[in-house]
C-alpha atoms as a PDB file:
ATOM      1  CA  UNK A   1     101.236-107.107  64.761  1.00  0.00           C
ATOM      2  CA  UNK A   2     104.423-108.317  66.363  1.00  0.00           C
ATOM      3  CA  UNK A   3     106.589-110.779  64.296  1.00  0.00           C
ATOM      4  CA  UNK A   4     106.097-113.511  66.499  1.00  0.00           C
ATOM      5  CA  UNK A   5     102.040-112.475  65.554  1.00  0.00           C
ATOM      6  CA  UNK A   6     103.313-112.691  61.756  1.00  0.00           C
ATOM      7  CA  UNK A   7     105.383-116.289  62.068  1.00  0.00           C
ATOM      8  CA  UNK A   8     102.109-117.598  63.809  1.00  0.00           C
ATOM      9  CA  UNK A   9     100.201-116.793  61.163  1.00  0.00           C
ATOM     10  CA  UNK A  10     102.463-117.925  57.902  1.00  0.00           C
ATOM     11  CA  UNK A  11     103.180-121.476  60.067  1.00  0.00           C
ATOM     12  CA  UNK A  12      99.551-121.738  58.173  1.00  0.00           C
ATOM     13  CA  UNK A  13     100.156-122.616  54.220  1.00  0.00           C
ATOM     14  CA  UNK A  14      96.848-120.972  53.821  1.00  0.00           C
ATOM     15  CA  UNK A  15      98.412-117.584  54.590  1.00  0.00           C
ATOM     16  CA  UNK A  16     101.552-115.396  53.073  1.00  0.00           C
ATOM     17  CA  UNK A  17     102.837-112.208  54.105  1.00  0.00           C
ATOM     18  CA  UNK A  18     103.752-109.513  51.022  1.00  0.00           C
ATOM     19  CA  UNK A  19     105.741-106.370  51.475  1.00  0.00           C
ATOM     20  CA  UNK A  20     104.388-102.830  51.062  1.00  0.00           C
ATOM     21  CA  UNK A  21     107.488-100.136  51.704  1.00  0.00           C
ATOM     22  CA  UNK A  22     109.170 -99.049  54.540  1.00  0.00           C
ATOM     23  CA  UNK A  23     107.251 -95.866  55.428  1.00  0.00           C
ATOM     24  CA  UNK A  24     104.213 -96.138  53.385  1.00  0.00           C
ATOM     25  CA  UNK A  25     105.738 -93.626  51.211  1.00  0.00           C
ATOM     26  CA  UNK A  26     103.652 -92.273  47.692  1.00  0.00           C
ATOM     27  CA  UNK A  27     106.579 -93.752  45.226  1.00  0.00           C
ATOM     28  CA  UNK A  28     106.089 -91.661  42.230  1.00  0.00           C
ATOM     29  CA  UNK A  29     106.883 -89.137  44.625  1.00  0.00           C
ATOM     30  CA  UNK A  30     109.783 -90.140  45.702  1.00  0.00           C
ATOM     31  CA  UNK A  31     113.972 -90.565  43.807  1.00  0.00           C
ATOM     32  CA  UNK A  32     114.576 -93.635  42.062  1.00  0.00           C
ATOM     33  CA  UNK A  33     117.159 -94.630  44.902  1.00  0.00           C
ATOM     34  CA  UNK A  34     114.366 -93.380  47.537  1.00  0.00           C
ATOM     35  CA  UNK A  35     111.862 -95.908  45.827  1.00  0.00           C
ATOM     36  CA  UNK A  36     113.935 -98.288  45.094  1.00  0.00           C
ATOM     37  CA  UNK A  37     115.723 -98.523  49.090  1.00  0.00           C
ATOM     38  CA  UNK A  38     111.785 -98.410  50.301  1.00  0.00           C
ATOM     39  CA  UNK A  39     110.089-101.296  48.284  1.00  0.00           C
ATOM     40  CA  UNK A  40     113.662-103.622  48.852  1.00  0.00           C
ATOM     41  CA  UNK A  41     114.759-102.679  52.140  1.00  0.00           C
ATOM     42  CA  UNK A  42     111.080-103.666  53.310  1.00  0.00           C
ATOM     43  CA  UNK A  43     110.945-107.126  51.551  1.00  0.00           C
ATOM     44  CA  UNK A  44     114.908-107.947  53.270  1.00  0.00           C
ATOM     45  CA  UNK A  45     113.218-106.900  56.694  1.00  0.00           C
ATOM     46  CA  UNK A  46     110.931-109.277  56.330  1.00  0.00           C
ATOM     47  CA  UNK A  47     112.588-112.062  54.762  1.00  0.00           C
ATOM     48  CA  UNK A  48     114.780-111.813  57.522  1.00  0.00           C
ATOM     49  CA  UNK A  49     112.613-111.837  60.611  1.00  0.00           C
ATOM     50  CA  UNK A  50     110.184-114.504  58.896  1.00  0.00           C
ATOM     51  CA  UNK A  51     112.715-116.823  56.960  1.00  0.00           C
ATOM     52  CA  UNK A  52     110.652-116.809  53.977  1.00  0.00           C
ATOM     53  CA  UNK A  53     110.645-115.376  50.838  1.00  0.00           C
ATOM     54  CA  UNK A  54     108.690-112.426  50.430  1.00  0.00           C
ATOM     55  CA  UNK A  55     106.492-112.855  46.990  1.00  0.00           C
ATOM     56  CA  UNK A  56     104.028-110.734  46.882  1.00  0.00           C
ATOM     57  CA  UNK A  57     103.541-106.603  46.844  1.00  0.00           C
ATOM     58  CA  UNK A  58     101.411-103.762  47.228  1.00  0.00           C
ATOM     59  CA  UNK A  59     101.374-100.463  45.997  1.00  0.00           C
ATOM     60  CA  UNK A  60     100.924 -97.843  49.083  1.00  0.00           C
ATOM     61  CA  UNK A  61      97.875 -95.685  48.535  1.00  0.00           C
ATOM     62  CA  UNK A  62      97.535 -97.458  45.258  1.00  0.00           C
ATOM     63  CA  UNK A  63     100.294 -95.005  43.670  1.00  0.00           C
ATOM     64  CA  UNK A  64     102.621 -96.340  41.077  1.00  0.00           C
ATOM     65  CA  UNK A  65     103.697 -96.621  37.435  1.00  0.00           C
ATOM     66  CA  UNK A  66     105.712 -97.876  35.079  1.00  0.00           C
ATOM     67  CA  UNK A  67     108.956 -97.084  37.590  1.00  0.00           C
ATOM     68  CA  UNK A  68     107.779 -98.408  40.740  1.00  0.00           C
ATOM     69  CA  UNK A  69     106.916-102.033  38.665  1.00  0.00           C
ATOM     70  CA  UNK A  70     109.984-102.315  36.986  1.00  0.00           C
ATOM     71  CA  UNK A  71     111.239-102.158  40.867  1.00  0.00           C
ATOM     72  CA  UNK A  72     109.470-104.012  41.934  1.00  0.00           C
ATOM     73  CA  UNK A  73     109.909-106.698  39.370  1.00  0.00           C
ATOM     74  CA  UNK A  74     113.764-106.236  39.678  1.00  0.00           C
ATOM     75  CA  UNK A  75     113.207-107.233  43.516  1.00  0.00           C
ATOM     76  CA  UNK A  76     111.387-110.467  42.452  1.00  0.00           C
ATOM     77  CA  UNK A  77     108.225-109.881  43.695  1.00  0.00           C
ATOM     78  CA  UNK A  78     105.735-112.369  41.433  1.00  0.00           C
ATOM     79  CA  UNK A  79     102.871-110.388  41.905  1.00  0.00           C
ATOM     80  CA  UNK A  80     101.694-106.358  42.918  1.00  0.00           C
ATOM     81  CA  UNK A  81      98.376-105.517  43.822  1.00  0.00           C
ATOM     82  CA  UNK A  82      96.547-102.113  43.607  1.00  0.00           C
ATOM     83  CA  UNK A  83      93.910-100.331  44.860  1.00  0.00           C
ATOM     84  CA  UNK A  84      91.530-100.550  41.574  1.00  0.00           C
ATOM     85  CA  UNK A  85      88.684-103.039  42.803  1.00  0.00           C
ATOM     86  CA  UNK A  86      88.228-105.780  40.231  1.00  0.00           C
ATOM     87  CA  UNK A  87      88.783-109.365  39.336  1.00  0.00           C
ATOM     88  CA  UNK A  88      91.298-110.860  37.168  1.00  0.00           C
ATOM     89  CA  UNK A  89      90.939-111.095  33.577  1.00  0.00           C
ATOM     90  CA  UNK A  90      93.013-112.130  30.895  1.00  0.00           C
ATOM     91  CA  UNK A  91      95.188-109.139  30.680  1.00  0.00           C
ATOM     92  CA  UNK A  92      96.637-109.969  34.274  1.00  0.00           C
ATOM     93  CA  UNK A  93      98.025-113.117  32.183  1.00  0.00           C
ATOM     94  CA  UNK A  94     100.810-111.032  30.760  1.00  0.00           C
ATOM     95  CA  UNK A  95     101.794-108.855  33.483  1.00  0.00           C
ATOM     96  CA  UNK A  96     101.542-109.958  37.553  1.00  0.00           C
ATOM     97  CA  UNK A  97     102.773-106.611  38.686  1.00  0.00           C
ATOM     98  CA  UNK A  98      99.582-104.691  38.452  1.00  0.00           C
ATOM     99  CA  UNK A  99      96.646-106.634  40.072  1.00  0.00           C
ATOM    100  CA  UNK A 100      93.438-105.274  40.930  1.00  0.00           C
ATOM    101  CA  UNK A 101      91.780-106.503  43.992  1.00  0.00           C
ATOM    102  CA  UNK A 102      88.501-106.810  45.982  1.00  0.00           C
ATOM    103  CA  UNK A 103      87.829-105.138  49.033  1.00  0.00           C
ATOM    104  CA  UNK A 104      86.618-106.527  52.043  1.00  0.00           C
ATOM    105  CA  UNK A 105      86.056-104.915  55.196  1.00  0.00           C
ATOM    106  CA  UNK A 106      84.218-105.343  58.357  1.00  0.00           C
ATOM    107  CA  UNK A 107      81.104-104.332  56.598  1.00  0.00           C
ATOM    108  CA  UNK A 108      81.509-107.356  54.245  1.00  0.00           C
ATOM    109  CA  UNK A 109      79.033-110.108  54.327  1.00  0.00           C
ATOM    110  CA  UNK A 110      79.731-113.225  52.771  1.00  0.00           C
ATOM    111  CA  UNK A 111      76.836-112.923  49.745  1.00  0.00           C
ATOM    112  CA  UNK A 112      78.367-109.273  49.140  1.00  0.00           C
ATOM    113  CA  UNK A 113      81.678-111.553  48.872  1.00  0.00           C
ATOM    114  CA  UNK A 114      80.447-113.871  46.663  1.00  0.00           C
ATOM    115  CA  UNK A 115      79.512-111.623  44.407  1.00  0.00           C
ATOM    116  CA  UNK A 116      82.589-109.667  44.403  1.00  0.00           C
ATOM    117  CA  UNK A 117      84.632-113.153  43.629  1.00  0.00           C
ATOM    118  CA  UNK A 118      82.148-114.046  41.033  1.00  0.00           C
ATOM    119  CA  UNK A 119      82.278-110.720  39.305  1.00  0.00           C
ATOM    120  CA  UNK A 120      79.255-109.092  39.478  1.00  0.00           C
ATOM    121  CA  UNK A 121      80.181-105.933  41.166  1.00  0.00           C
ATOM    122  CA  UNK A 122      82.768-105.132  38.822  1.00  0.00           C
ATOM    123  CA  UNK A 123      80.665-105.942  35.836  1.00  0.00           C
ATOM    124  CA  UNK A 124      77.796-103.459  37.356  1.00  0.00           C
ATOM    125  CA  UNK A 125      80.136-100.871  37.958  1.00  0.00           C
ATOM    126  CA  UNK A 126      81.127-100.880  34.717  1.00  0.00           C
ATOM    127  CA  UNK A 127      77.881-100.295  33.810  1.00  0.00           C
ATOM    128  CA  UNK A 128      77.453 -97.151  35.821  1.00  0.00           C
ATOM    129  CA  UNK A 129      77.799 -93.559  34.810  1.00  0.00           C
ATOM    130  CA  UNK A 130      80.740 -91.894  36.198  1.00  0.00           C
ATOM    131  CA  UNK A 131      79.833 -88.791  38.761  1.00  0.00           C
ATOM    132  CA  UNK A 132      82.442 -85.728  37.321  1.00  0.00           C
END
């Protein structure tokens, strides 16, 4: 997407753009000052070119630990999302810097969706014998 793609889309108050590294980098692997210059140099990119404060993060390839939040936090992100599929629960109350999420793709049909939101899926899969 080009930036003027990105300002089109946040004129809507429906939608926010969050930051997720420079290079799509695996952070644990990476120096403190490596991760640290990839999560903030990204959200200051696109502060600038959008004018608006960046809030919200994601973890690339879902990698991360305590490091890469405290990071993040220190760049004032209010929220990090992962890759572990699931809803919210309680737990997220305490800490906004390690979010599950649902996945959609283009396979996604809106009762699949529903149920996702609703928490079925993650309820079954709890349910479900893990394959070692």
């Amino acid at each position: 997407m080009s930036w003027i793609d990105i300002n089109t889309l946040i004129a809507d108050p429906l939608f926010s753009i969050g930051s997720h590294t420079l290079n799509h980098h695996n952070l644990p692997n990476l120096s403190d000052k490596q991760a640290f210059a990839e999560i903030y140099e990204s959200k200051v990119i696109i502060e600038d070119k959008t004018k608006r404060t960046v809030k919200h993060f994601c973890y690339p390839l879902g990698k991360f630990g305590m490091r890469e939040m405290d990071i993040v936090k220190k760049c004032n992100f209010l929220t990090a999302t992962t890759t572990q599929t699931g809803n919210l629960s309680l737990n997220h109350s305490i800490d906004f810097h390690s979010l599950p999420r649902i996945q959609v793709n283009s396979l996604t049909t809106e009762k699949v969706l529903k149920l996702q939101i609703n928490g079925f899926y993650p309820a079954v899969l709890c349910l479900l014998p893990v394959n070692q």
